[in-house]
C-alpha atoms as a PDB file:
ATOM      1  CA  UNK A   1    -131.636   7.652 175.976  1.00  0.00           C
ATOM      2  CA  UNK A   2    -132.990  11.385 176.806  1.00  0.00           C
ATOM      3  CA  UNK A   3    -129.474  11.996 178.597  1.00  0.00           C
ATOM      4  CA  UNK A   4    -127.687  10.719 175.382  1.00  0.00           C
ATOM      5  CA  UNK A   5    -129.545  12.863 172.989  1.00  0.00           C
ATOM      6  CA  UNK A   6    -129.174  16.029 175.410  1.00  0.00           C
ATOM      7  CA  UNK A   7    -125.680  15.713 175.737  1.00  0.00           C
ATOM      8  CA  UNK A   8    -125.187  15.112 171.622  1.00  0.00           C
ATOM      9  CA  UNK A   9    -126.659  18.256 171.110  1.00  0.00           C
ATOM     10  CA  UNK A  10    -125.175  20.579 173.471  1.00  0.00           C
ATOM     11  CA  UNK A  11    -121.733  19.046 171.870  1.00  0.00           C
ATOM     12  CA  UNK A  12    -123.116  20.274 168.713  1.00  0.00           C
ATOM     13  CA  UNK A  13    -124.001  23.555 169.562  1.00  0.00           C
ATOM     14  CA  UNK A  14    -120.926  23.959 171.466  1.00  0.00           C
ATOM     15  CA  UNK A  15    -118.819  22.686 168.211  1.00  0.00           C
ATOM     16  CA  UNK A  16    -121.064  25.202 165.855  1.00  0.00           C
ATOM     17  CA  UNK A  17    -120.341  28.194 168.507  1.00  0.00           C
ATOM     18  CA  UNK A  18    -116.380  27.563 168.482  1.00  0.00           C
ATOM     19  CA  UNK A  19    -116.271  27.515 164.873  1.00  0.00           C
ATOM     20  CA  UNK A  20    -114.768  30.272 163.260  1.00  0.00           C
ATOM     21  CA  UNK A  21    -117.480  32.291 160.843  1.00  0.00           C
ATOM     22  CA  UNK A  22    -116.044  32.895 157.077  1.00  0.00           C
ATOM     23  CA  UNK A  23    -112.152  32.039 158.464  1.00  0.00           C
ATOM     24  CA  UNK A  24    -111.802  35.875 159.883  1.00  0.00           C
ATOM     25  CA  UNK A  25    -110.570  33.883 163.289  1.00  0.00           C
ATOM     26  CA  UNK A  26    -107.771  32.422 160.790  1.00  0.00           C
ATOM     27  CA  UNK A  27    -106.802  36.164 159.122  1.00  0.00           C
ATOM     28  CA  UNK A  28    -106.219  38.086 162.459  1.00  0.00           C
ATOM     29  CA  UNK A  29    -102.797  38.478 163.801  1.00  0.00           C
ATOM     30  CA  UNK A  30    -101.396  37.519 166.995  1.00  0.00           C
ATOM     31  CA  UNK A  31     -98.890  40.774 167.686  1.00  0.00           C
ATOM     32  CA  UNK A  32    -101.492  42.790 169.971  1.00  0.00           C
ATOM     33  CA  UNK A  33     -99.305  46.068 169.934  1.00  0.00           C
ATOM     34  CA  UNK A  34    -101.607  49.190 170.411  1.00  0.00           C
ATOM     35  CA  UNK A  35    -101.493  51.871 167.456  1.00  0.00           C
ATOM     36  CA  UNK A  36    -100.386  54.525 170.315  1.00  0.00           C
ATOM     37  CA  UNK A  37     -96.711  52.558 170.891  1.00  0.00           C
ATOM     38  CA  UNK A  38     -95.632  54.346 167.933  1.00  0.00           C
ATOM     39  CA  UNK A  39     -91.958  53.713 167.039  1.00  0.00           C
ATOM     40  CA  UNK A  40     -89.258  54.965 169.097  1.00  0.00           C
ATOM     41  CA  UNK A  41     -86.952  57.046 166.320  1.00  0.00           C
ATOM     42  CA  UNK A  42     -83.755  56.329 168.450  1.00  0.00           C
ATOM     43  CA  UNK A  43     -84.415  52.646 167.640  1.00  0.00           C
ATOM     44  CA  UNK A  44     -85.987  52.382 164.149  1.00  0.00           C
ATOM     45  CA  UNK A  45     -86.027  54.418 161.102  1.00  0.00           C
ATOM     46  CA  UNK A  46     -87.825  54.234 158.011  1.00  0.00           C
ATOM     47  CA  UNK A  47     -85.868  54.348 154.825  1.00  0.00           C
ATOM     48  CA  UNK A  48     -86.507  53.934 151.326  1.00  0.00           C
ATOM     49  CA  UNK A  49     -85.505  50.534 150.070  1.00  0.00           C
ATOM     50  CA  UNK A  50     -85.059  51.939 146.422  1.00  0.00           C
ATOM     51  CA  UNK A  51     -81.444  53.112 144.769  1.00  0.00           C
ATOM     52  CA  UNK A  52     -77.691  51.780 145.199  1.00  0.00           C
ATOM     53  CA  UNK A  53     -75.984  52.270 148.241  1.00  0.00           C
ATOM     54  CA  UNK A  54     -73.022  53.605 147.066  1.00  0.00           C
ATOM     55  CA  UNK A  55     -74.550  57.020 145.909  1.00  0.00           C
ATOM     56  CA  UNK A  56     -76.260  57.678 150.030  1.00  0.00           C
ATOM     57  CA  UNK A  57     -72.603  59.267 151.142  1.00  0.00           C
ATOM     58  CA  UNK A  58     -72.589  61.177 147.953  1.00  0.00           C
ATOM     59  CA  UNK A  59     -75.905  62.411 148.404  1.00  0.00           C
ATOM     60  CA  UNK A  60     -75.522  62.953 152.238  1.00  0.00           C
ATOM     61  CA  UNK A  61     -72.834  65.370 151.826  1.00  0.00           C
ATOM     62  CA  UNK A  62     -74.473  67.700 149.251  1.00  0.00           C
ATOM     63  CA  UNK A  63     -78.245  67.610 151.184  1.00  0.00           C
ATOM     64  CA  UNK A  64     -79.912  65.152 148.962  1.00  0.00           C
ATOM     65  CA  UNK A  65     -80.297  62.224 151.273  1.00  0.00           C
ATOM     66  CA  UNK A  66     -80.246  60.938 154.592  1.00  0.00           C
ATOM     67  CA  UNK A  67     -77.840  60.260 157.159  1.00  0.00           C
ATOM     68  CA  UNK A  68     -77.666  56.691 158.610  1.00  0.00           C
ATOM     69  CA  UNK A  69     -76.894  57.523 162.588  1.00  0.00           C
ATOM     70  CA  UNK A  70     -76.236  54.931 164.576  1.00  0.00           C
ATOM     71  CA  UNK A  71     -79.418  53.542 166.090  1.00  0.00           C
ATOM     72  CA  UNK A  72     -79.739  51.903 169.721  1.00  0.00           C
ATOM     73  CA  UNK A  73     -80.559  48.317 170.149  1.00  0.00           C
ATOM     74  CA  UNK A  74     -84.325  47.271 169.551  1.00  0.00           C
ATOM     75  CA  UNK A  75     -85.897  46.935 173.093  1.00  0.00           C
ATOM     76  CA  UNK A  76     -89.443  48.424 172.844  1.00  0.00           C
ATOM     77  CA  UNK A  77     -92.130  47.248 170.474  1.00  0.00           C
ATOM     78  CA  UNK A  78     -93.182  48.737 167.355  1.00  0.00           C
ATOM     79  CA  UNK A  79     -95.951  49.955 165.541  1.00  0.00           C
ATOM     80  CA  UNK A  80     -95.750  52.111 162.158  1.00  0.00           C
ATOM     81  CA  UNK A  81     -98.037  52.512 159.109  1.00  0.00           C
ATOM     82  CA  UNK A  82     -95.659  53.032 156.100  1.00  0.00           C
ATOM     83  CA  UNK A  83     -96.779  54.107 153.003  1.00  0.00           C
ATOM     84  CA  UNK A  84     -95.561  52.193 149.774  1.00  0.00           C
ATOM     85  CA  UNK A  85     -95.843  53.320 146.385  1.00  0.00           C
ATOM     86  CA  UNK A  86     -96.041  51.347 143.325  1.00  0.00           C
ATOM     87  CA  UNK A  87     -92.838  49.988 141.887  1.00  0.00           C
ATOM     88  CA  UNK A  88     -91.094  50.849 145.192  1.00  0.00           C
ATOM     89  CA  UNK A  89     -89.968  49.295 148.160  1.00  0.00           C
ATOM     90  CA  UNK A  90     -89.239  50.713 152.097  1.00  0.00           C
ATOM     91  CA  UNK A  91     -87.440  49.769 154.968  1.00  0.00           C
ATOM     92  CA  UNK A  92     -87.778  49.566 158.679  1.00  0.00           C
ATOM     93  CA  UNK A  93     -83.905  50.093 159.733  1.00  0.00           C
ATOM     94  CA  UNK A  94     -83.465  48.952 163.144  1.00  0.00           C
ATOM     95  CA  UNK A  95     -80.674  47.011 165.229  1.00  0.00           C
ATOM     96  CA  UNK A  96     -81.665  43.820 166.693  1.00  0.00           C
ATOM     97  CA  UNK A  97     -79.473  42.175 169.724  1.00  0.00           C
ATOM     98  CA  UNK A  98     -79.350  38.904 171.464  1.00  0.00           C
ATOM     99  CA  UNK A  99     -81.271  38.339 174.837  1.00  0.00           C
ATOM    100  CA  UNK A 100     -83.844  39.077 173.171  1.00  0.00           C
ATOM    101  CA  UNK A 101     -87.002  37.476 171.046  1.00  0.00           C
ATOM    102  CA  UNK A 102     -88.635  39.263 167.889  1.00  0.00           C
ATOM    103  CA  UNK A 103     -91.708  39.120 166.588  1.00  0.00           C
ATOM    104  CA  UNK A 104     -93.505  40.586 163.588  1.00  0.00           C
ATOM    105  CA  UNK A 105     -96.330  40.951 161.766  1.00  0.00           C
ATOM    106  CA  UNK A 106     -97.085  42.746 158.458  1.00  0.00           C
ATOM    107  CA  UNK A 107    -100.341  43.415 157.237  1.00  0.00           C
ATOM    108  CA  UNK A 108    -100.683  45.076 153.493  1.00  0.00           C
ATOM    109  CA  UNK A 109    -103.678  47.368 153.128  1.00  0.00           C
ATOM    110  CA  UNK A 110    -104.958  48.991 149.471  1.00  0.00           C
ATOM    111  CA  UNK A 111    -104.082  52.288 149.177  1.00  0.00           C
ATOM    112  CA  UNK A 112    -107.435  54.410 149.763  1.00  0.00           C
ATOM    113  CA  UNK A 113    -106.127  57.438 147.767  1.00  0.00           C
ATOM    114  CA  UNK A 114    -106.111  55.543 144.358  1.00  0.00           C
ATOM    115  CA  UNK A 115    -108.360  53.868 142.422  1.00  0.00           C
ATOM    116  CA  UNK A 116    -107.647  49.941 142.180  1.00  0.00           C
ATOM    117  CA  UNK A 117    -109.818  46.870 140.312  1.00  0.00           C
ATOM    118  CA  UNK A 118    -111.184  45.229 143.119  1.00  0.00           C
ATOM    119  CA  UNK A 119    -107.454  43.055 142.977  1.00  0.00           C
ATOM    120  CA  UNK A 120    -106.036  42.267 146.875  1.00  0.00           C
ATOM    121  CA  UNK A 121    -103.282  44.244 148.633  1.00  0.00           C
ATOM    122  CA  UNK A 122    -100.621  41.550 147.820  1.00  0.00           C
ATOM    123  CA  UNK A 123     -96.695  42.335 148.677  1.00  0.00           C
ATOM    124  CA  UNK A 124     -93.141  40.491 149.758  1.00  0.00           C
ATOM    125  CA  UNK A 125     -91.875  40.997 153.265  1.00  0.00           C
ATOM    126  CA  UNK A 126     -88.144  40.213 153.976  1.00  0.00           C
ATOM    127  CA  UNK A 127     -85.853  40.913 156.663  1.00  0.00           C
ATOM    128  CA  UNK A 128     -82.079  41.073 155.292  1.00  0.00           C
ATOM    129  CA  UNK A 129     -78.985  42.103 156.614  1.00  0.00           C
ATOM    130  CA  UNK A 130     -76.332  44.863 156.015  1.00  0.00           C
ATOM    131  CA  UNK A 131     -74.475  43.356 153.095  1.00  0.00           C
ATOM    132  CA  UNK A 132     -77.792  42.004 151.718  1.00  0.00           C
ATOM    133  CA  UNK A 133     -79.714  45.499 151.699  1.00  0.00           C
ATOM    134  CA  UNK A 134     -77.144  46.521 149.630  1.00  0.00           C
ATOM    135  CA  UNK A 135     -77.445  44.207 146.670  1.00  0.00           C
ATOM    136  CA  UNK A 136     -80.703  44.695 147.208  1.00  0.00           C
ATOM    137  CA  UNK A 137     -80.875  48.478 146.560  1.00  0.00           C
ATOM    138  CA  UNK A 138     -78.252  47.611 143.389  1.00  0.00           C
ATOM    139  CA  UNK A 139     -81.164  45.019 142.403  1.00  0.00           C
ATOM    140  CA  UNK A 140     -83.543  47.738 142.467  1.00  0.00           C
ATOM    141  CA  UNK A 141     -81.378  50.379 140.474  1.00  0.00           C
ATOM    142  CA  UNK A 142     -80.880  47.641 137.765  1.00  0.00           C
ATOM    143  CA  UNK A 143     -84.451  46.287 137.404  1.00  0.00           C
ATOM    144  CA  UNK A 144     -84.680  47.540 133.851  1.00  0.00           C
ATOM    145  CA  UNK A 145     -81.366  45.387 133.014  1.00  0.00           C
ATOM    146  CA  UNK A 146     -82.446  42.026 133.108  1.00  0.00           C
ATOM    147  CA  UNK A 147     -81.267  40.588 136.106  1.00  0.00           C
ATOM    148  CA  UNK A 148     -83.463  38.384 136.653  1.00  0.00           C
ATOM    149  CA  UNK A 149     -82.504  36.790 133.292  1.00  0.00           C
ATOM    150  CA  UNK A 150     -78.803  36.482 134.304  1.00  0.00           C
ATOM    151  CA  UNK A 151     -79.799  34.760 137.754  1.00  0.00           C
ATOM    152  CA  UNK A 152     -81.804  32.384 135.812  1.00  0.00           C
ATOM    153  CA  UNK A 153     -77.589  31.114 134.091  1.00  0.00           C
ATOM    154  CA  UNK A 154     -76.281  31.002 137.532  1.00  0.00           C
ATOM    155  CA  UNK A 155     -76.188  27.372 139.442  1.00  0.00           C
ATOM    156  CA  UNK A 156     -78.445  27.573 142.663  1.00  0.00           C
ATOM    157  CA  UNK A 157     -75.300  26.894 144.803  1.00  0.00           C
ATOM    158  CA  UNK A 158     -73.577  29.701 143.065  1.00  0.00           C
ATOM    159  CA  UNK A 159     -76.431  32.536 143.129  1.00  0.00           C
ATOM    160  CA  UNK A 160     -75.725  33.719 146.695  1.00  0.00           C
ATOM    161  CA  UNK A 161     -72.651  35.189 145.414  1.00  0.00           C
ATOM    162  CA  UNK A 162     -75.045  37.196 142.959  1.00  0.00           C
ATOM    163  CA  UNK A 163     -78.010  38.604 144.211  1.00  0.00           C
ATOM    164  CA  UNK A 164     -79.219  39.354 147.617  1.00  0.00           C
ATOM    165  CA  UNK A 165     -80.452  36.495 150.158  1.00  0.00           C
ATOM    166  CA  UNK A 166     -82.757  37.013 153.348  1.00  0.00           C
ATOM    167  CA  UNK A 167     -81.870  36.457 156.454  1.00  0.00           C
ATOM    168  CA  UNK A 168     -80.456  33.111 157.755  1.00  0.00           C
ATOM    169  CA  UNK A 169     -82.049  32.099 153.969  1.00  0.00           C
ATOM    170  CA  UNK A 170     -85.622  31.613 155.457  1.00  0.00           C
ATOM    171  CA  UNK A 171     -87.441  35.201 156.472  1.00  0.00           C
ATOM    172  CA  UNK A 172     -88.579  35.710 152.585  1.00  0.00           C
ATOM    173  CA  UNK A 173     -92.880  35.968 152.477  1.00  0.00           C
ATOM    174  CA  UNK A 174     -93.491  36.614 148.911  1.00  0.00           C
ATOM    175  CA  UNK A 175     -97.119  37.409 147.179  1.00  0.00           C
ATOM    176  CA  UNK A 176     -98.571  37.629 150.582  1.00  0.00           C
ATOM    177  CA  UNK A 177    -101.588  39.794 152.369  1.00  0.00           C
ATOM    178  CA  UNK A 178    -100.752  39.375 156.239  1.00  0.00           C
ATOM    179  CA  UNK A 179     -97.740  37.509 157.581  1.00  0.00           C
ATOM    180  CA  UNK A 180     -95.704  37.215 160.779  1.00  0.00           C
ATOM    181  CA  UNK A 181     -92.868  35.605 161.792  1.00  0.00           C
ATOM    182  CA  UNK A 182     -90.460  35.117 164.783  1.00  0.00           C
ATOM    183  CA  UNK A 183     -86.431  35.387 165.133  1.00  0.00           C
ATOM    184  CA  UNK A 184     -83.767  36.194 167.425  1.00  0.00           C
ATOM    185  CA  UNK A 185     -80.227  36.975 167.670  1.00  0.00           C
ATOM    186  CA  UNK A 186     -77.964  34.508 169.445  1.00  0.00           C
ATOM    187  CA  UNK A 187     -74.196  36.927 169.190  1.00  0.00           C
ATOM    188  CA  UNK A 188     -73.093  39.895 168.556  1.00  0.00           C
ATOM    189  CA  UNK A 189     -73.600  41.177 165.386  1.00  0.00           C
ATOM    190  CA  UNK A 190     -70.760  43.811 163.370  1.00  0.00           C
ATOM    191  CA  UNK A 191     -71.559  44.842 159.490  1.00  0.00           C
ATOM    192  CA  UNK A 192     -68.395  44.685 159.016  1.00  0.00           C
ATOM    193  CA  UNK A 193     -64.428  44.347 160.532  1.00  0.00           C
ATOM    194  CA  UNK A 194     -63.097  47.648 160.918  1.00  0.00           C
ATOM    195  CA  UNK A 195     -58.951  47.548 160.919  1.00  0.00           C
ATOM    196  CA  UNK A 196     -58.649  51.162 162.256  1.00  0.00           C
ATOM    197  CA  UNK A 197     -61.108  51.712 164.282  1.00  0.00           C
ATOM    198  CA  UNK A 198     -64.535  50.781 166.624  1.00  0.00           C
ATOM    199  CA  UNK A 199     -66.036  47.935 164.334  1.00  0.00           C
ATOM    200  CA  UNK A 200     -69.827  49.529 163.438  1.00  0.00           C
ATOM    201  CA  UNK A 201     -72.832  47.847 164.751  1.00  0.00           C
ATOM    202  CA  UNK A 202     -74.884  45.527 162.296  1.00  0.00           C
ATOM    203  CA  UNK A 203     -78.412  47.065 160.928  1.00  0.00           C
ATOM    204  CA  UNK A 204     -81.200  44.321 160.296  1.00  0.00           C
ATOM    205  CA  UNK A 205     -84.142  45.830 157.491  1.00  0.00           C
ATOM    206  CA  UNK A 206     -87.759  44.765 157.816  1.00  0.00           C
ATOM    207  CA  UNK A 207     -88.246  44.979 153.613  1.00  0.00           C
ATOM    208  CA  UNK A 208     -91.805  46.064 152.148  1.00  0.00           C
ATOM    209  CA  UNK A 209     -91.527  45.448 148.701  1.00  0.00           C
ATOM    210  CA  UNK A 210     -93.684  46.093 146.073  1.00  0.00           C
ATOM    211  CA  UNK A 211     -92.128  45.954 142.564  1.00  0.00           C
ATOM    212  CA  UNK A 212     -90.977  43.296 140.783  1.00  0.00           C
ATOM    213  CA  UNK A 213     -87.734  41.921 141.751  1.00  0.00           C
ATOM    214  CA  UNK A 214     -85.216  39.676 140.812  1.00  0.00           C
ATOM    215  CA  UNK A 215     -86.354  36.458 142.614  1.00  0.00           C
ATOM    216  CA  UNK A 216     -88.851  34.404 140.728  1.00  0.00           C
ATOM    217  CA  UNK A 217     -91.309  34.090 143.239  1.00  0.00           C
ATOM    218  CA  UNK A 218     -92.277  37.530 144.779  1.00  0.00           C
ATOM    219  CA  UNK A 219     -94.917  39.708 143.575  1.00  0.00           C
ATOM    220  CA  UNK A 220     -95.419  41.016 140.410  1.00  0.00           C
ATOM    221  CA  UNK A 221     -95.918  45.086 140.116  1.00  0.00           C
ATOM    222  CA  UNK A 222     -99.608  45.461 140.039  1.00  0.00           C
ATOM    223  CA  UNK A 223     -99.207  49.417 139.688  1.00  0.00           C
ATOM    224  CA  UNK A 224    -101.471  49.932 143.148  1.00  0.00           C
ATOM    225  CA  UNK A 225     -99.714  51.654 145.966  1.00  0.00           C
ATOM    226  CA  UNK A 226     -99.815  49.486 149.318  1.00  0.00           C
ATOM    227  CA  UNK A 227     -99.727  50.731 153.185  1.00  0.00           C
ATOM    228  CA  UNK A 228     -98.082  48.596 155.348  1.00  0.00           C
ATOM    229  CA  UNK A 229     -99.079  47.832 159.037  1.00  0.00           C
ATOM    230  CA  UNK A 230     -96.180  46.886 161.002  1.00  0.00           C
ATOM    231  CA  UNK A 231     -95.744  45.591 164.595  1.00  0.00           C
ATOM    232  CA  UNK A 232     -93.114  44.225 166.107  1.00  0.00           C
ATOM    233  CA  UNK A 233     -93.299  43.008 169.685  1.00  0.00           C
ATOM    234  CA  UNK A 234     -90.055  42.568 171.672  1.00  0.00           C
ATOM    235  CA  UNK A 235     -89.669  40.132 174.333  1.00  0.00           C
ATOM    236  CA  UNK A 236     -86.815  39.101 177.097  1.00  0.00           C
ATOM    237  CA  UNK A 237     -85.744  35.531 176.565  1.00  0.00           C
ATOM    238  CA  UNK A 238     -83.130  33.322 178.820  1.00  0.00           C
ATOM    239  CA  UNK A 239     -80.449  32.604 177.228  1.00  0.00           C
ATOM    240  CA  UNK A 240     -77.622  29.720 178.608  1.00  0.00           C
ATOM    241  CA  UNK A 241     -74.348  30.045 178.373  1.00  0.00           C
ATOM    242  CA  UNK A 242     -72.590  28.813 175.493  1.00  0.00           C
ATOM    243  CA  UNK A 243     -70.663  26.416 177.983  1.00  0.00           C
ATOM    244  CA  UNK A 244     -73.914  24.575 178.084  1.00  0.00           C
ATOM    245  CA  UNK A 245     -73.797  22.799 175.111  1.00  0.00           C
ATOM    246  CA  UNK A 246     -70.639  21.386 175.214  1.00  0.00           C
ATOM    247  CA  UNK A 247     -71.228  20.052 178.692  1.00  0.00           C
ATOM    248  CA  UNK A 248     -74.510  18.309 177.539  1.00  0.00           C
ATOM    249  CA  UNK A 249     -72.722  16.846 174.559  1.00  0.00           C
ATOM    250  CA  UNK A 250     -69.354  15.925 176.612  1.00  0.00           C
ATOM    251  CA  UNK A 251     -70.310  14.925 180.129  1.00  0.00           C
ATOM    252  CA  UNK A 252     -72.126  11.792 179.346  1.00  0.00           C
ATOM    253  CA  UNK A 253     -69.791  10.342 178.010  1.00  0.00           C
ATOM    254  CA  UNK A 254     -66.906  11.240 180.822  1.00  0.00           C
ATOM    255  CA  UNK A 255     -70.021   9.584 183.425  1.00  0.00           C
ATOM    256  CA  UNK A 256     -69.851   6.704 181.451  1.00  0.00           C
ATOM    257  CA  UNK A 257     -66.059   6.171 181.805  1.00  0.00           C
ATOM    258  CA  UNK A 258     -65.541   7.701 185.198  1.00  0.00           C
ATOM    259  CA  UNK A 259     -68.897   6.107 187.043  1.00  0.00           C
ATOM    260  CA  UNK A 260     -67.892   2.356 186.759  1.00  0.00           C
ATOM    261  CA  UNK A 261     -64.329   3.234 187.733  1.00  0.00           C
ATOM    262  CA  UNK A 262     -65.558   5.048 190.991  1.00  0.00           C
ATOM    263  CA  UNK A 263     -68.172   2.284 191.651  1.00  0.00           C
ATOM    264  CA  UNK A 264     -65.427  -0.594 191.154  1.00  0.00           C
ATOM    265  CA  UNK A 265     -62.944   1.762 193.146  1.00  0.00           C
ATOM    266  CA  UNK A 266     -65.360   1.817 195.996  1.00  0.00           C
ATOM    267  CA  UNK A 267     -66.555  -1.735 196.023  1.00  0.00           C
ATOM    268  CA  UNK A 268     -62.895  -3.233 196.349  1.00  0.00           C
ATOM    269  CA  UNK A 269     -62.528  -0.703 198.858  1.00  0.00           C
ATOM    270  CA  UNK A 270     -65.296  -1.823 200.888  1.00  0.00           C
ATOM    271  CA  UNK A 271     -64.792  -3.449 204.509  1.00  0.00           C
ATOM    272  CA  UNK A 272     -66.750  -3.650 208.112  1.00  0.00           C
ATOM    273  CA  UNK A 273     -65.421  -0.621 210.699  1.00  0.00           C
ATOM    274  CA  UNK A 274     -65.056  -3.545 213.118  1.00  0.00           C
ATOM    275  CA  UNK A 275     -63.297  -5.928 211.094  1.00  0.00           C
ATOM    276  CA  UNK A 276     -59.367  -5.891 211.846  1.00  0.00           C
ATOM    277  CA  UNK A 277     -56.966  -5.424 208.561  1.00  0.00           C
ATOM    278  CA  UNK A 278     -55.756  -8.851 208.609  1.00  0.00           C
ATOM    279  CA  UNK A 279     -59.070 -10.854 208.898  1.00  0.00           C
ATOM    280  CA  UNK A 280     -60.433  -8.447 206.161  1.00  0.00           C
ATOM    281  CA  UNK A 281     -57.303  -9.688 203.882  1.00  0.00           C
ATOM    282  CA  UNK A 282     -58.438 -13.074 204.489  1.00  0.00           C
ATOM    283  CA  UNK A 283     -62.355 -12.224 203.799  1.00  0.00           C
ATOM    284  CA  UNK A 284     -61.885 -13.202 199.888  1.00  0.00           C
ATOM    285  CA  UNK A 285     -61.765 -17.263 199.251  1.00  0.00           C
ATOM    286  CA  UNK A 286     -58.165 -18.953 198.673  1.00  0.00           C
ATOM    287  CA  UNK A 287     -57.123 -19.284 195.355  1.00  0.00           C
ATOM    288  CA  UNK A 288     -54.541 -22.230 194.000  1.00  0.00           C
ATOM    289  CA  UNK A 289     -50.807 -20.802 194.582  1.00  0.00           C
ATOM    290  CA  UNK A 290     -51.921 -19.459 197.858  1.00  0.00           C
ATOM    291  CA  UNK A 291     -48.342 -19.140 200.070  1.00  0.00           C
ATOM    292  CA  UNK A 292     -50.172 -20.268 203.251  1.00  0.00           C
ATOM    293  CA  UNK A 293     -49.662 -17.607 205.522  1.00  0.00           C
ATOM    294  CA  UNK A 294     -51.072 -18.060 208.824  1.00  0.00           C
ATOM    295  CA  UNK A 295     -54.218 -15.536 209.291  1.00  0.00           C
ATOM    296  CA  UNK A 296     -56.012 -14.796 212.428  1.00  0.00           C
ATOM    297  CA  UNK A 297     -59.497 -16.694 212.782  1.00  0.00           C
ATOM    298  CA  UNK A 298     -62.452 -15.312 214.888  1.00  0.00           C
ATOM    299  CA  UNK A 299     -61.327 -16.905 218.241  1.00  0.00           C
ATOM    300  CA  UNK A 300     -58.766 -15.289 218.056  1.00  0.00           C
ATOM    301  CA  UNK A 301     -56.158 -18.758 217.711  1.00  0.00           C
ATOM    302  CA  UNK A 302     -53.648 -18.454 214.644  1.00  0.00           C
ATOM    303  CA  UNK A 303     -53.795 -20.778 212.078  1.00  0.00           C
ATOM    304  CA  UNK A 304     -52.122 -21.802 209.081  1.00  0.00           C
ATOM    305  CA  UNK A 305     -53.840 -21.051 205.626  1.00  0.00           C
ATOM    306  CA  UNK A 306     -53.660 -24.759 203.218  1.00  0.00           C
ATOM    307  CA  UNK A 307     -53.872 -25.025 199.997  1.00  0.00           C
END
């Protein structure tokens, strides 16, 4: 009985001691890149998510903006601290490749400079593609247009053609404090076909938004500037050839046609190494119709098969 009561209690205290305290076990992340990796600048940039795309050559060529260099695939992990201001948006620019596995994790903090209410530092995270980032920029430069309103007309399975979609439709965390999320690249990835020339590489954009966009479920603009802690840990994965599925999808089937006919094959084909050719004709029992030819029995005397 003592035993029993013993070991009920050390289960308890065990069960109170593993418990999480207030649900900080549940808040912290599971990237563990240090805050001295830093961000290698020949493999990320950070951009500003805000303005149409088709003024950046424009601007490039008289000094106002930025030029968009070519960028070498993602292979190192990540970490960056990026400043957002209210009604704004940036972008981590960076050029993801297959072989390997992505993972990141965005934590929004409250800007200590400025003075808030008390209210959580709540944004939207999404990760879009070339063509995407575009529309996106144009959905930024037309926020004062209601186009939000003219989604709201367009059928669901038309609205893609409209507005701006993340990528692979499911790396979208809206009105969120911490988040993380996985993804990888299985081919090669162009932004576009190029007809005269080397077809340009394909950009991916890690979005930190914090206005008011044209989807109906992100954040509100609160009017608080947010900072953004971003890690992104890179990892080798196998990948298979693409040969691989088709043989698990097609060879069963060809064992299931070719297996009985080599097993049947095989059996009919079967006879003792000291049993002549003749006597292992004869080994099968006669049939009505048989022609009675004369066979050799185990003696060794001839004799006449009867029907």
């Amino acid at each position: 009985m003592m035993r029993a009561y013993a070991a009920s209690a050390v289960f308890i205290l065990l069960s109170v001691g593993l418990m999480p305290i207030n649900g900080t076990s549940g808040q912290q992340s599971s990237c563990s890149v240090a805050p001295d990796q830093g961000a290698n600048s020949t493999q990320v940039e950070i951009v500003d998510a805000g303005g149409y795309g088709i003024f950046d050559e424009f601007d490039e060529d008289w000094g106002f903006g930025r030029g968009e260099f070519d960028l070498n695939p993602l292979s190192e992990d990540i970490y960056a601290e990026v400043m957002v201001p209210a009604d704004d948006a940036m972008a981590l620019r960076m050029e993801l490749v297959k072989g390997y596995r992505y993972r990141f994790c965005v934590t929004y903090y409250l800007d200590p400079t400025e003075i808030t209410d008390g209210s959580p530092p709540i944004g939207d995270v999404y990760l879009l593609a070339d063509t995407d980032f575009e529309i996106y920029k144009f959905d930024y430069d037309s926020r004062f247009d209601g186009m939000d309103v003219a989604l709201e007309s367009i059928p669901l399975e038309w609205r893609d053609m409209a507005t701006w979609l993340p990528f692979r439709d499911v790396h979208a965390y809206e009105r969120v404090q911490q988040t993380e999320f996985t993804t990888s690249i299985d081919s090669d990835q162009t932004a576009y076909i190029n007809w005269w020339g080397e077809e340009p590489d394909s950009n991916m954009y890690l979005v930190l938004d914090n206005w008011n966009s044209s989807r109906s479920g992100n954040q509100p603009h609160e009017g608080m500037g947010l900072i953004a802690e971003v890690t992104v840990e890179v990892e080798e994965r196998v990948i298979l050839p693409a040969i691989t599925a088709y043989a698990l999808v097609c060879l069963p089937p060809i064992l299931l046609i070719i297996g009985p006919a080599v097993l049947h094959s095989r059996f009919h084909g079967w006879k003792d190494d000291n049993e002549s050719k003749e006597e292992y004709g004869r080994s099968m029992p006669l049939v009505e119709g048989d022609t009675g030819e004369e066979w050799l029995r185990k003696d060794g005397s001839r004799e006449d098969a009867q029907e």
